[in-house]
C-alpha atoms as a PDB file:
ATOM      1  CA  UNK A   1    -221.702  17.280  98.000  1.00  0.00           C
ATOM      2  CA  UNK A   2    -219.833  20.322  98.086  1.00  0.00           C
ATOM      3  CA  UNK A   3    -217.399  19.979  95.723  1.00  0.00           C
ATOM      4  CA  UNK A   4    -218.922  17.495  93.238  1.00  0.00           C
ATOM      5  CA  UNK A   5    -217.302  14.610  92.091  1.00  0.00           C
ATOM      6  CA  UNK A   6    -213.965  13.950  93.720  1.00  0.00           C
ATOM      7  CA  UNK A   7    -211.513  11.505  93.699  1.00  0.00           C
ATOM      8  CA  UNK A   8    -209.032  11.296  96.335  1.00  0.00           C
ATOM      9  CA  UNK A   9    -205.265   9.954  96.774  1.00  0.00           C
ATOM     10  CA  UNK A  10    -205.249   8.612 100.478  1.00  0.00           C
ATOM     11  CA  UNK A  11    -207.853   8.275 103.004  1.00  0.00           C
ATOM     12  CA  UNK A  12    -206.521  11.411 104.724  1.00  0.00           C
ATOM     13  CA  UNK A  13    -208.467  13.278 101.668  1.00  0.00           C
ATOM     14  CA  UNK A  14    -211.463  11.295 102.263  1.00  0.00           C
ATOM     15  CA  UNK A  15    -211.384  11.868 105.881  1.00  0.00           C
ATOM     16  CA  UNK A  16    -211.081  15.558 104.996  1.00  0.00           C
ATOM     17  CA  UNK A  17    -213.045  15.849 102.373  1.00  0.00           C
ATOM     18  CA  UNK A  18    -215.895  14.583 105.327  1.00  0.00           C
ATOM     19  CA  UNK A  19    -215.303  17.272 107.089  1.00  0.00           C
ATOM     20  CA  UNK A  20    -215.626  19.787 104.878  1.00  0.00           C
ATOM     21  CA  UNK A  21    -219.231  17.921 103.197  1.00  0.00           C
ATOM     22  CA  UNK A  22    -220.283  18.391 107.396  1.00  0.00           C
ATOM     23  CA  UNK A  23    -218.931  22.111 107.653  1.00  0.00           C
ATOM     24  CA  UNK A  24    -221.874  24.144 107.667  1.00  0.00           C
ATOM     25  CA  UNK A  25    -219.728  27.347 107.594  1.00  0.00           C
ATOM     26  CA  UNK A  26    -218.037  25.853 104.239  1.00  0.00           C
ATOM     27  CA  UNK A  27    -219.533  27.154 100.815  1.00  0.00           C
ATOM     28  CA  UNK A  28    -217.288  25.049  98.787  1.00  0.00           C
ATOM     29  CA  UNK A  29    -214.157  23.043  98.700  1.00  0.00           C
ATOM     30  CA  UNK A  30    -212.015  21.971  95.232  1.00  0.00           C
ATOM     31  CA  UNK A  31    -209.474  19.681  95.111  1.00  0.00           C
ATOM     32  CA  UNK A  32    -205.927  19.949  93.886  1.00  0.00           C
ATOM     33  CA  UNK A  33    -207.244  23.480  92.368  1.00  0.00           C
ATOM     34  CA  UNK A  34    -204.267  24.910  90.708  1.00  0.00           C
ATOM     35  CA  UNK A  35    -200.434  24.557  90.156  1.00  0.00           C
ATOM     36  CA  UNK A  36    -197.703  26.550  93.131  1.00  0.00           C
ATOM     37  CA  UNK A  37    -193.978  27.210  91.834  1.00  0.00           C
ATOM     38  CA  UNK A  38    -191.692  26.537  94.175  1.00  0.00           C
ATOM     39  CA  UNK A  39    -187.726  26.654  94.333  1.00  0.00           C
ATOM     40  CA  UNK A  40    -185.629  23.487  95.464  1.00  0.00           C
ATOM     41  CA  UNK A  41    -183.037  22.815  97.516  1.00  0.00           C
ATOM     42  CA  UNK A  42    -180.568  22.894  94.397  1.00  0.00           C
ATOM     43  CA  UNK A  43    -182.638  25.986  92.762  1.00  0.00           C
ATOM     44  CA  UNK A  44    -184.693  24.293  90.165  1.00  0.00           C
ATOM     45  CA  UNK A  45    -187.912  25.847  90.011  1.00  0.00           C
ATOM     46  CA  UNK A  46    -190.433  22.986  91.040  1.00  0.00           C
ATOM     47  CA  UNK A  47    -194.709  23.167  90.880  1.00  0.00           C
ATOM     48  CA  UNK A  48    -197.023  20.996  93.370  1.00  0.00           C
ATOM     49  CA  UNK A  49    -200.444  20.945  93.507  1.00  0.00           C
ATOM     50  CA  UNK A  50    -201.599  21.782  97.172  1.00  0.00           C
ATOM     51  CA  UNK A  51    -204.740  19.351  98.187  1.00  0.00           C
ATOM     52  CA  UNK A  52    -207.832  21.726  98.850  1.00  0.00           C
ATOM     53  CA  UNK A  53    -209.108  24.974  98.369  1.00  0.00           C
ATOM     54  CA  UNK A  54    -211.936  25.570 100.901  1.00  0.00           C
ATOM     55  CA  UNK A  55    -214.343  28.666 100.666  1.00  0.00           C
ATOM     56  CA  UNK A  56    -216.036  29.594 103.709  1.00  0.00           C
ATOM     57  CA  UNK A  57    -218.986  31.949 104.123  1.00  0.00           C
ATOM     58  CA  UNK A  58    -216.299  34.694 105.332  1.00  0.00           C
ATOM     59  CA  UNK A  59    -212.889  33.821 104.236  1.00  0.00           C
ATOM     60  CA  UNK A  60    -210.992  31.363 102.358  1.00  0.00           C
ATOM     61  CA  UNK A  61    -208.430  28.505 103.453  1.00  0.00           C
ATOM     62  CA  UNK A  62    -205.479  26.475 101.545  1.00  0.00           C
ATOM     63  CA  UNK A  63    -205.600  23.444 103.044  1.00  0.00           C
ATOM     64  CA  UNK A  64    -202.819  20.531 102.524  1.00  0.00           C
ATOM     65  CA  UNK A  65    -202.978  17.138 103.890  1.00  0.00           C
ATOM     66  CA  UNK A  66    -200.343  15.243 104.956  1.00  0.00           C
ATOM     67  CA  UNK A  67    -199.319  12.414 107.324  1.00  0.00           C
ATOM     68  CA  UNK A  68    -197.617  13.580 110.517  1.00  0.00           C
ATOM     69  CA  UNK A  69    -194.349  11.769 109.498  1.00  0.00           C
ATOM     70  CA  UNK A  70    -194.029  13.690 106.030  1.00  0.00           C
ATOM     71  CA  UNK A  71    -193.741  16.869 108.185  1.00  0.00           C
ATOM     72  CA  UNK A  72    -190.053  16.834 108.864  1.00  0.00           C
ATOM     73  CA  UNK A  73    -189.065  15.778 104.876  1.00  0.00           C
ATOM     74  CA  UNK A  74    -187.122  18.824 103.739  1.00  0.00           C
ATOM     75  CA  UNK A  75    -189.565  18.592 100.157  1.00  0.00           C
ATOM     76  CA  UNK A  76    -192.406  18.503 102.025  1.00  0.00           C
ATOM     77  CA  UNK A  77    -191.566  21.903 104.257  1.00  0.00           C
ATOM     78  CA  UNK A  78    -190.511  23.538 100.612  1.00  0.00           C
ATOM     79  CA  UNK A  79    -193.930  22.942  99.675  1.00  0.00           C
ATOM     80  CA  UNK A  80    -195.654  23.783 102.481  1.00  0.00           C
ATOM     81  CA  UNK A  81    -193.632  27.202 102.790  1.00  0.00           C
ATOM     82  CA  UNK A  82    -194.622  27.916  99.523  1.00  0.00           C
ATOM     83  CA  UNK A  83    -198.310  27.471  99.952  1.00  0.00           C
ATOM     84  CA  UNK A  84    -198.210  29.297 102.901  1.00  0.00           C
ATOM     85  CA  UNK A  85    -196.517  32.321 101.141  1.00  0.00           C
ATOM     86  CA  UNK A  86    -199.011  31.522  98.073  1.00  0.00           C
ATOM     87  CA  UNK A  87    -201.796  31.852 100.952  1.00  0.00           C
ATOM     88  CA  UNK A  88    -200.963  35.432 102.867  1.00  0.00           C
ATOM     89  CA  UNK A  89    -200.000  36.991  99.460  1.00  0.00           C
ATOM     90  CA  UNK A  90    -204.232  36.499  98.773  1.00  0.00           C
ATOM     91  CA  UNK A  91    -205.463  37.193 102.420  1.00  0.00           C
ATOM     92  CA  UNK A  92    -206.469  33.445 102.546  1.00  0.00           C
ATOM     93  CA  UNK A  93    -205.636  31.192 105.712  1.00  0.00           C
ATOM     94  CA  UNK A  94    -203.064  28.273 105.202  1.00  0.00           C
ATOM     95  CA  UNK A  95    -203.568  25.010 107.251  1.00  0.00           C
ATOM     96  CA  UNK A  96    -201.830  21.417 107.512  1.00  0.00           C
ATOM     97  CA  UNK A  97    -204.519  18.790 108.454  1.00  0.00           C
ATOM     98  CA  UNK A  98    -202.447  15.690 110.048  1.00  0.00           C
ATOM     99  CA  UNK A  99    -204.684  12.509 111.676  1.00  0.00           C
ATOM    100  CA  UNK A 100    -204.615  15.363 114.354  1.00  0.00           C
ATOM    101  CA  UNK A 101    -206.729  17.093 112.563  1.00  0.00           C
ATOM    102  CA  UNK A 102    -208.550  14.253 110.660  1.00  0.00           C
ATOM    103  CA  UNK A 103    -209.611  12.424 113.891  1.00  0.00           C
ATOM    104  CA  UNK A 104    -207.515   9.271 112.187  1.00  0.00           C
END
C-alpha cells in the first residue's frame, strides 16, 4: 500500500516490503529507486540499483536486502560500501536487512 504496485525479485523483498506496508512510522517506501556508481575491484566504474528507499515521518533510510551468505562476496561489500557512502553524503541512514532482519 505504500509504495503502489511492486514487483519483487526474491521473497526477502516481499518479506520486507511487509514490513514496511506494517510500519506506521514509514511514509513511503520505492523500490530499486535510482542507479549508484561504483568502482570495481579492477577499476571499471560499475552502477547497481540498491533495493529500497524508505521515507519515514523523520528521516530517511537506504535499505538493501540480501541473504546472509552474499555478505562476505567481495561484489556484494563494493556495493554495499557504496550505498553506504551514497547514504551519509544525504544525511539518510543505510541498513542491510538479512532473514535476521526479515524474521525468515
Amino acid at each position: 500500500p505504500k509504495a503502489g504496485m511492486v514487483f519483487y525479485r526474491s521473497s526477502y523483498e516481499l518479506a520486507a516490503y511487509k514490513i514496511l506496508d506494517n510500519d506506521p512510522s514509514v511514509t513511503l517506501y520505492r523500490p530499486e529507486p535510482f542507479t549508484i556508481e561504483y568502482e570495481s575491484n579492477n577499476g571499471l566504474i560499475r552502477r547497481y540499483r540498491p533495493d529500497i528507499l524508505v521515507n519515514y515521518e523523520n528521516d530517511t533510510m537506504l535499505v538493501e536486502v540480501k541473504p546472509m551468505w552474499k555478505l562476505n562476496d567481495s561484489k556484494t561489500q563494493l556495493k554495499l560500501n557504496a550505498g553506504r557512502e551514497f547514504s551519509d553524503k544525504r544525511g539518510w541512514r543505510f541498513a542491510v536487512w538479512t532473514e535476521r532482519e526479515l524474521g525468515l
